[in-house]
N, C-alpha and C. Protein backbone atom coordinates (compact mmCIF):
# COMPACT_ATOMS: atom_id res chain seq x y z
N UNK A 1 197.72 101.91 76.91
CA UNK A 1 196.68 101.95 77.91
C UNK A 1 195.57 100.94 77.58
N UNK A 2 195.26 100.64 76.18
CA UNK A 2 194.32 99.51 75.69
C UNK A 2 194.87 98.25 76.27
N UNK A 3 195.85 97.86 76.06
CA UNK A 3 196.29 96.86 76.43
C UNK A 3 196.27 96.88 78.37
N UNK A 4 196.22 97.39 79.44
CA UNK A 4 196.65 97.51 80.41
C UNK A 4 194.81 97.36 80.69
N UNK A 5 194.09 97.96 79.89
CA UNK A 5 192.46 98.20 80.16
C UNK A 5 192.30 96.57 80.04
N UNK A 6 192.68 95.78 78.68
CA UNK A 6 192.16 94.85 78.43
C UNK A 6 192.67 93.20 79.40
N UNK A 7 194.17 93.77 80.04
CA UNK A 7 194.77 92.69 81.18
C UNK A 7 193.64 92.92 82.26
N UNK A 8 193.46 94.19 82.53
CA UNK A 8 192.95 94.61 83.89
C UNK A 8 191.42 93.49 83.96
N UNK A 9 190.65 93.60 83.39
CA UNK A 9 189.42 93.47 82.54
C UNK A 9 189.70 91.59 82.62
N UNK A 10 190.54 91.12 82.24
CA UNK A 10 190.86 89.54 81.53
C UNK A 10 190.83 88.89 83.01
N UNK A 11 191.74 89.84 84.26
CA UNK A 11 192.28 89.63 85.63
C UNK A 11 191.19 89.80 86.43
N UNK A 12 190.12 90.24 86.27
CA UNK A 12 188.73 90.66 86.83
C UNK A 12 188.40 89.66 88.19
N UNK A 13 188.46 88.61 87.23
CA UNK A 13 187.88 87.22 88.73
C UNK A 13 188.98 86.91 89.52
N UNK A 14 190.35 87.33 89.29
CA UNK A 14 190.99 87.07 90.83
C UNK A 14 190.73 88.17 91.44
N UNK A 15 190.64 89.44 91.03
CA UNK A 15 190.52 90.41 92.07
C UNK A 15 188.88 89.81 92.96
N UNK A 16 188.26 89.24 92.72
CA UNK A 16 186.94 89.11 93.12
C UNK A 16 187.21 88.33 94.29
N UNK A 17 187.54 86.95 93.47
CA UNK A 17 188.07 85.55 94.01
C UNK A 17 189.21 86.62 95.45
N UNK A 18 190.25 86.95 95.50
CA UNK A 18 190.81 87.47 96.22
C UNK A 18 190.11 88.49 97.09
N UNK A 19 189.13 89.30 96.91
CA UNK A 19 188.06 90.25 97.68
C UNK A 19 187.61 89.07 98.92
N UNK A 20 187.05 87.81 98.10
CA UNK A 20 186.25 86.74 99.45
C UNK A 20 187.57 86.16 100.22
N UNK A 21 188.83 85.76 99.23
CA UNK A 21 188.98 84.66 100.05
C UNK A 21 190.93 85.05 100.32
N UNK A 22 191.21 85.95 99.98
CA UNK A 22 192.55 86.49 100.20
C UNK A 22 193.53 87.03 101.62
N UNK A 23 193.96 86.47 102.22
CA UNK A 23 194.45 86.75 103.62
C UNK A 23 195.33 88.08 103.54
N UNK A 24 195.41 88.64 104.80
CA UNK A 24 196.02 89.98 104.46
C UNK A 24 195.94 91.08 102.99
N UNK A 25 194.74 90.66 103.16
CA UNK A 25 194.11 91.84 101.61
C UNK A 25 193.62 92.70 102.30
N UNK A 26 193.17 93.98 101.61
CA UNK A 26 192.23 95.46 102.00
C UNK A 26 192.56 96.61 101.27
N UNK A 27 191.35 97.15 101.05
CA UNK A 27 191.80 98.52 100.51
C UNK A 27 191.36 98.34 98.77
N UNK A 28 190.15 97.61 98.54
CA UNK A 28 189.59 96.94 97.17
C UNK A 28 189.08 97.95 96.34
N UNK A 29 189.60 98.34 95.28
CA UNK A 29 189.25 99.70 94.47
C UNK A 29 188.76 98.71 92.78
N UNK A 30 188.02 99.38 92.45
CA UNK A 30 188.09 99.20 91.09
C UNK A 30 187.98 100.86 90.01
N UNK A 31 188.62 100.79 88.73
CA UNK A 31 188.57 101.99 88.13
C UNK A 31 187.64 102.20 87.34
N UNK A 32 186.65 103.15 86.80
CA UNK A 32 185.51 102.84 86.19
C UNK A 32 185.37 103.61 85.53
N UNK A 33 185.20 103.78 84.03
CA UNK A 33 185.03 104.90 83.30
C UNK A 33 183.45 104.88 83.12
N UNK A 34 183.50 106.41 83.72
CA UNK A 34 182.45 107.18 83.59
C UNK A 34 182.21 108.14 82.70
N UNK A 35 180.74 107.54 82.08
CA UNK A 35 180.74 108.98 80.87
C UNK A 35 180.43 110.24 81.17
N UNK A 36 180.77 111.26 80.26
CA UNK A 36 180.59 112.55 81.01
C UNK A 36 180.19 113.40 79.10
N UNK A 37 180.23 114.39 79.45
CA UNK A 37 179.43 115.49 78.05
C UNK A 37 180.54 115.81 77.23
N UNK A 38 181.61 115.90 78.18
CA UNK A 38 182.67 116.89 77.24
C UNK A 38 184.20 116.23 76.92
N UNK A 39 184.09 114.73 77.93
CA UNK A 39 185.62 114.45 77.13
C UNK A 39 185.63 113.05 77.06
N UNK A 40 184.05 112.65 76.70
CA UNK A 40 183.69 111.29 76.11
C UNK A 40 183.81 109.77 78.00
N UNK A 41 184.70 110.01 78.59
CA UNK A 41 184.87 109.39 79.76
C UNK A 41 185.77 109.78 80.91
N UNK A 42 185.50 109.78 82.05
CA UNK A 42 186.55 109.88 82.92
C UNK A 42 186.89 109.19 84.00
N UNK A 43 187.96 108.42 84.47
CA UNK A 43 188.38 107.28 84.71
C UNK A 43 188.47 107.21 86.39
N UNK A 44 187.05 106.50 87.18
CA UNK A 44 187.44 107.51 88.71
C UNK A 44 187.63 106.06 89.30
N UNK A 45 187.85 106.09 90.37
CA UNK A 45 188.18 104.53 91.32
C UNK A 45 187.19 104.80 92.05
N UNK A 46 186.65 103.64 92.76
CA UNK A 46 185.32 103.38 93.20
C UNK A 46 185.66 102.23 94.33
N UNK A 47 186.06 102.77 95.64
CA UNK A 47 186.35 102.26 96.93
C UNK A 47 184.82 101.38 97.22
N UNK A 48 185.03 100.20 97.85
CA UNK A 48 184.18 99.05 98.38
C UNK A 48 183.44 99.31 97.68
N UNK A 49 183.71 98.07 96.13
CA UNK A 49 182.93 97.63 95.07
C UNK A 49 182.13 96.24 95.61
N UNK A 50 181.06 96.04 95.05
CA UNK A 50 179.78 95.21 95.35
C UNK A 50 179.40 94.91 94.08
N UNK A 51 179.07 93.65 94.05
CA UNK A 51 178.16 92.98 92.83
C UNK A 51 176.86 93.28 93.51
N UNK A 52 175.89 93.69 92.36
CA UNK A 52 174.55 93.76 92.95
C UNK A 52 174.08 92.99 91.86
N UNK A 53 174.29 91.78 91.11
CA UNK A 53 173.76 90.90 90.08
C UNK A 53 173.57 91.51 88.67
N UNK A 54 173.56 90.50 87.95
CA UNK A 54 173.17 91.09 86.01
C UNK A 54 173.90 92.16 85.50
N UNK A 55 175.27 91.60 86.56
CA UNK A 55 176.74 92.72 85.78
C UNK A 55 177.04 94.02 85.93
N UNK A 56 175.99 94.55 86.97
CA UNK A 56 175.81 95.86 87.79
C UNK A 56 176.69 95.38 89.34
N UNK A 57 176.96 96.54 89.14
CA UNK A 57 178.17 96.91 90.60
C UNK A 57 177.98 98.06 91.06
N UNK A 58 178.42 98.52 92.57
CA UNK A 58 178.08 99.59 92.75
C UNK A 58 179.83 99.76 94.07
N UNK A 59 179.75 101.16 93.89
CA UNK A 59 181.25 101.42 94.59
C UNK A 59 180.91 103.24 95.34
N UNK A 60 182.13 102.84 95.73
CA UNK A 60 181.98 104.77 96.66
C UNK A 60 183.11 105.42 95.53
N UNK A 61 182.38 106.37 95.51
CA UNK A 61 183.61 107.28 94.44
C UNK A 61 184.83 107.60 95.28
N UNK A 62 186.06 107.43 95.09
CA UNK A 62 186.74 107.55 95.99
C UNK A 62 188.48 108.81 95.18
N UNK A 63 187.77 109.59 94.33
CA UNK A 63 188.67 110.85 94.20
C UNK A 63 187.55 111.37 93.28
N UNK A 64 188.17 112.76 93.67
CA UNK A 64 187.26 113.82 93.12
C UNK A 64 186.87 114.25 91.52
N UNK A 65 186.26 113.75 90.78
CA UNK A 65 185.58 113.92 89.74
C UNK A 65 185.75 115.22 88.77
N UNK A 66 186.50 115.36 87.74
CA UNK A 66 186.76 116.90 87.30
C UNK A 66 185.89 116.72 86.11
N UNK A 67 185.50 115.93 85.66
CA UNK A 67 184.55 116.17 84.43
C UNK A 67 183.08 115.21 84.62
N UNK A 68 183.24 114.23 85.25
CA UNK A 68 182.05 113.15 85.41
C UNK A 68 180.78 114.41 86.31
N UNK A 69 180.06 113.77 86.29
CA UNK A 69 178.63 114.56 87.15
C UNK A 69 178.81 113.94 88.38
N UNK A 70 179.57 113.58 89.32
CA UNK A 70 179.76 112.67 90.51
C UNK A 70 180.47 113.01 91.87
N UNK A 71 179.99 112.75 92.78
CA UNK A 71 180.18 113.52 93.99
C UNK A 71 181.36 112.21 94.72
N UNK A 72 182.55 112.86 94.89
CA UNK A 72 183.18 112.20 95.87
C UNK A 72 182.51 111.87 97.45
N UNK A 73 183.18 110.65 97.57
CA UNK A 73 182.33 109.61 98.91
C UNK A 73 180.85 109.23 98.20
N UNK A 74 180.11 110.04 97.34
CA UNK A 74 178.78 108.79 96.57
C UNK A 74 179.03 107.84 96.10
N UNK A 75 178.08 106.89 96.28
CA UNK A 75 177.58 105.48 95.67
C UNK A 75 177.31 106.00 94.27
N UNK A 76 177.95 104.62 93.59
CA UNK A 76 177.54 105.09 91.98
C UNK A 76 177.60 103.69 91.48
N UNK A 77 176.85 103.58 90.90
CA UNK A 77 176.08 102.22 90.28
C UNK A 77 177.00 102.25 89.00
N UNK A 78 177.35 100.79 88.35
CA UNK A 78 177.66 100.61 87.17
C UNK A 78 177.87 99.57 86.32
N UNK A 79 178.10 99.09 85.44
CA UNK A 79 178.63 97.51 84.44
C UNK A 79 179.81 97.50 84.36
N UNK A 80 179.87 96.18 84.47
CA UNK A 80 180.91 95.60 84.30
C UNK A 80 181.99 96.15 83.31
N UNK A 81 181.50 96.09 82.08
CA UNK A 81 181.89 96.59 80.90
C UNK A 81 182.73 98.51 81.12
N UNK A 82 182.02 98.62 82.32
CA UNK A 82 183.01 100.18 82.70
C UNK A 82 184.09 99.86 83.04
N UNK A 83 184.15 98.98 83.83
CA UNK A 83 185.89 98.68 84.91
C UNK A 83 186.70 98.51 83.98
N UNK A 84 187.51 99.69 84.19
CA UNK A 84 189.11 99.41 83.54
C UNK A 84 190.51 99.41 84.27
N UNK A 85 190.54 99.08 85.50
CA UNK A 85 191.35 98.51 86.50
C UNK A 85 190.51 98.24 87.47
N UNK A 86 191.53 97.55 88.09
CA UNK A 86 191.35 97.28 89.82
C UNK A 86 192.65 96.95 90.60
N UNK A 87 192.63 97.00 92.56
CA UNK A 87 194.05 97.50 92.54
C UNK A 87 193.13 96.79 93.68
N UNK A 88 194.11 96.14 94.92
CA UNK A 88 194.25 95.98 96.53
C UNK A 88 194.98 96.19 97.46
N UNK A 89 194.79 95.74 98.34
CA UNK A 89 196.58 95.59 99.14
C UNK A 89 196.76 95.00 99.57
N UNK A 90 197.78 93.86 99.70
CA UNK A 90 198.26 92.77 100.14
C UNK A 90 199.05 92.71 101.00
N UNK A 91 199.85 92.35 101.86
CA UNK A 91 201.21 92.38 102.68
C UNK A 91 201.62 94.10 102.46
N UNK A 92 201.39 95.23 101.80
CA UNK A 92 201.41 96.19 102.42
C UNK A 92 202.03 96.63 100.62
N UNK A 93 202.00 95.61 99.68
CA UNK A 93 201.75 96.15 98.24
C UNK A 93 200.79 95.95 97.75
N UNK A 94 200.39 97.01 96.49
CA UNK A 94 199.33 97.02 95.46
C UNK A 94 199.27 96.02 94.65
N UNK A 95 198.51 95.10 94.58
CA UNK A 95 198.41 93.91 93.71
C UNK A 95 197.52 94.45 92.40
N UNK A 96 197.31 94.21 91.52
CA UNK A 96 196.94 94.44 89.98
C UNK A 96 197.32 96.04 89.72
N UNK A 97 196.57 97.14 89.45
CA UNK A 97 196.84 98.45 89.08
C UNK A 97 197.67 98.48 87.95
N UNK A 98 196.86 97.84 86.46
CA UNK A 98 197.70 97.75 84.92
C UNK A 98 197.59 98.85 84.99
N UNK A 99 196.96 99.95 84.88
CA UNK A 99 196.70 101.37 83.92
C UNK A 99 197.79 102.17 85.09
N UNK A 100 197.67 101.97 86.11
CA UNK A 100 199.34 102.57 86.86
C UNK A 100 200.52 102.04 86.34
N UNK A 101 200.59 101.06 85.99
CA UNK A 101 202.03 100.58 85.53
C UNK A 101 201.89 100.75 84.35
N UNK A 102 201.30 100.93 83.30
CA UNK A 102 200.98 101.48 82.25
C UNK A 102 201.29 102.91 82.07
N UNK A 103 201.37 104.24 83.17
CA UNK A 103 201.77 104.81 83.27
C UNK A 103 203.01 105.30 83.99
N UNK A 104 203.60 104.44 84.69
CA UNK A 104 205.06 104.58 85.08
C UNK A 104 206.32 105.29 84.22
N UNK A 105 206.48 104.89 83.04
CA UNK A 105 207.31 105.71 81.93
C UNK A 105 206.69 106.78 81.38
N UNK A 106 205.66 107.33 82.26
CA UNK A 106 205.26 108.45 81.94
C UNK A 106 205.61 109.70 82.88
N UNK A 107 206.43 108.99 83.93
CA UNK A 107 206.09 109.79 85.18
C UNK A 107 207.27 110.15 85.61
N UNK A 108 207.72 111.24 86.60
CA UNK A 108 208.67 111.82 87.06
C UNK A 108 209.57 110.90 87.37
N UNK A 109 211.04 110.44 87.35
CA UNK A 109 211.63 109.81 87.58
C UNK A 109 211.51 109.23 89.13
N UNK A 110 211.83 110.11 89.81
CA UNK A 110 211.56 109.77 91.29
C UNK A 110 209.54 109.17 91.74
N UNK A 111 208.95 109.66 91.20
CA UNK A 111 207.94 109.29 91.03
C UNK A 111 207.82 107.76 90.90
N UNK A 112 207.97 107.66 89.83
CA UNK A 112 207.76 106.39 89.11
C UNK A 112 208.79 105.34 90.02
N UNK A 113 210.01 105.86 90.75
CA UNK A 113 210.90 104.86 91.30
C UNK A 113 209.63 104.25 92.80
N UNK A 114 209.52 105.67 93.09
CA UNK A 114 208.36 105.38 94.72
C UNK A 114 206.79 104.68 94.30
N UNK A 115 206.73 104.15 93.22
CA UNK A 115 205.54 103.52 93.02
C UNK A 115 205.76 102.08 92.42
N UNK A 116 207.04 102.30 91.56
CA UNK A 116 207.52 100.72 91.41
C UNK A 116 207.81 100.06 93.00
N UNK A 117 208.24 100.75 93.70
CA UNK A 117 208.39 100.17 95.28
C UNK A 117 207.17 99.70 96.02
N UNK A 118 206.22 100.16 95.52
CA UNK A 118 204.74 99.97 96.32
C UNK A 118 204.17 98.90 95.74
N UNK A 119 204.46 98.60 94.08
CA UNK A 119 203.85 97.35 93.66
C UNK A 119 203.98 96.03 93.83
N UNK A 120 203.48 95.17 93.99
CA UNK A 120 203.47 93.82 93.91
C UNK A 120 203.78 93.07 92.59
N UNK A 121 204.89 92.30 92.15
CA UNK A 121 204.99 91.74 91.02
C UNK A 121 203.43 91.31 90.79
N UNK A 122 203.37 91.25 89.03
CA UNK A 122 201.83 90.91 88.98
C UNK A 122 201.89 88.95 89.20
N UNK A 123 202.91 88.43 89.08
CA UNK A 123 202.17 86.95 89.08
C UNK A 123 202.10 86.62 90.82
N UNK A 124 202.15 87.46 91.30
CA UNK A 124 201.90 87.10 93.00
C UNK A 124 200.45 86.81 93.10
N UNK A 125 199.49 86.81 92.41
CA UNK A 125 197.96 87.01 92.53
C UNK A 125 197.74 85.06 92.37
């Protein structure tokens, strides 16, 4: 998962670069670990991310929060240094999403077959 945090993270400026200038894109998430009291971070996606300058971003929480202090559909401000994926949609696959494919051999067989189907090879970006 370090490794999938640290591609995600390296891949940062095409997802951006692709946010302005990418045809048939939508659906721009980034993943953001949020700290919380009791299990050090928890990892939420944050629907229509925004640079608001000096490495602060701000996004809509976009699934429900089981340990963070954070209200699904709120705005939640954050650094750069939080994002540990980001994911889009292109022609009607998910382009980046390391920490999902990072977890694929973790996952129900049939599972994991219906999500390798949804991805986008990564050098399509």
């Amino acid at each position: 998962m370090i490794a999938a945090i640290q591609k995600a993270r390296a891949t940062l400026p095409l997802f951006w670069s692709a946010m302005e200038n990418a045809p048939n894109a939508a659906n721009f998430s980034l993943k953001v670990a949020v700290p919380t009291n009791d299990v050090g971070a928890e990892h939420i996606w944050m629907n229509a991310p925004r640079k608001l300058g000096d490495g602060r971003y701000v996004g809509i929480v976009a699934n429900e929060p089981i340990h963070a202090e954070l209200s699904y559909g709120a705005a939640h401000e954050f650094s750069e240094d939080a994002i540990t994926d980001w994911v889009f949609i292109r022609n009607g696959l998910i382009e980046g999403g390391y920490t999902i494919r990072a977890m694929l051999d973790h996952m129900d067989e049939d599972d994991a077959k219906a999500m390798r189907a949804q991805l986008a090879p990564l050098h399509e970006l």
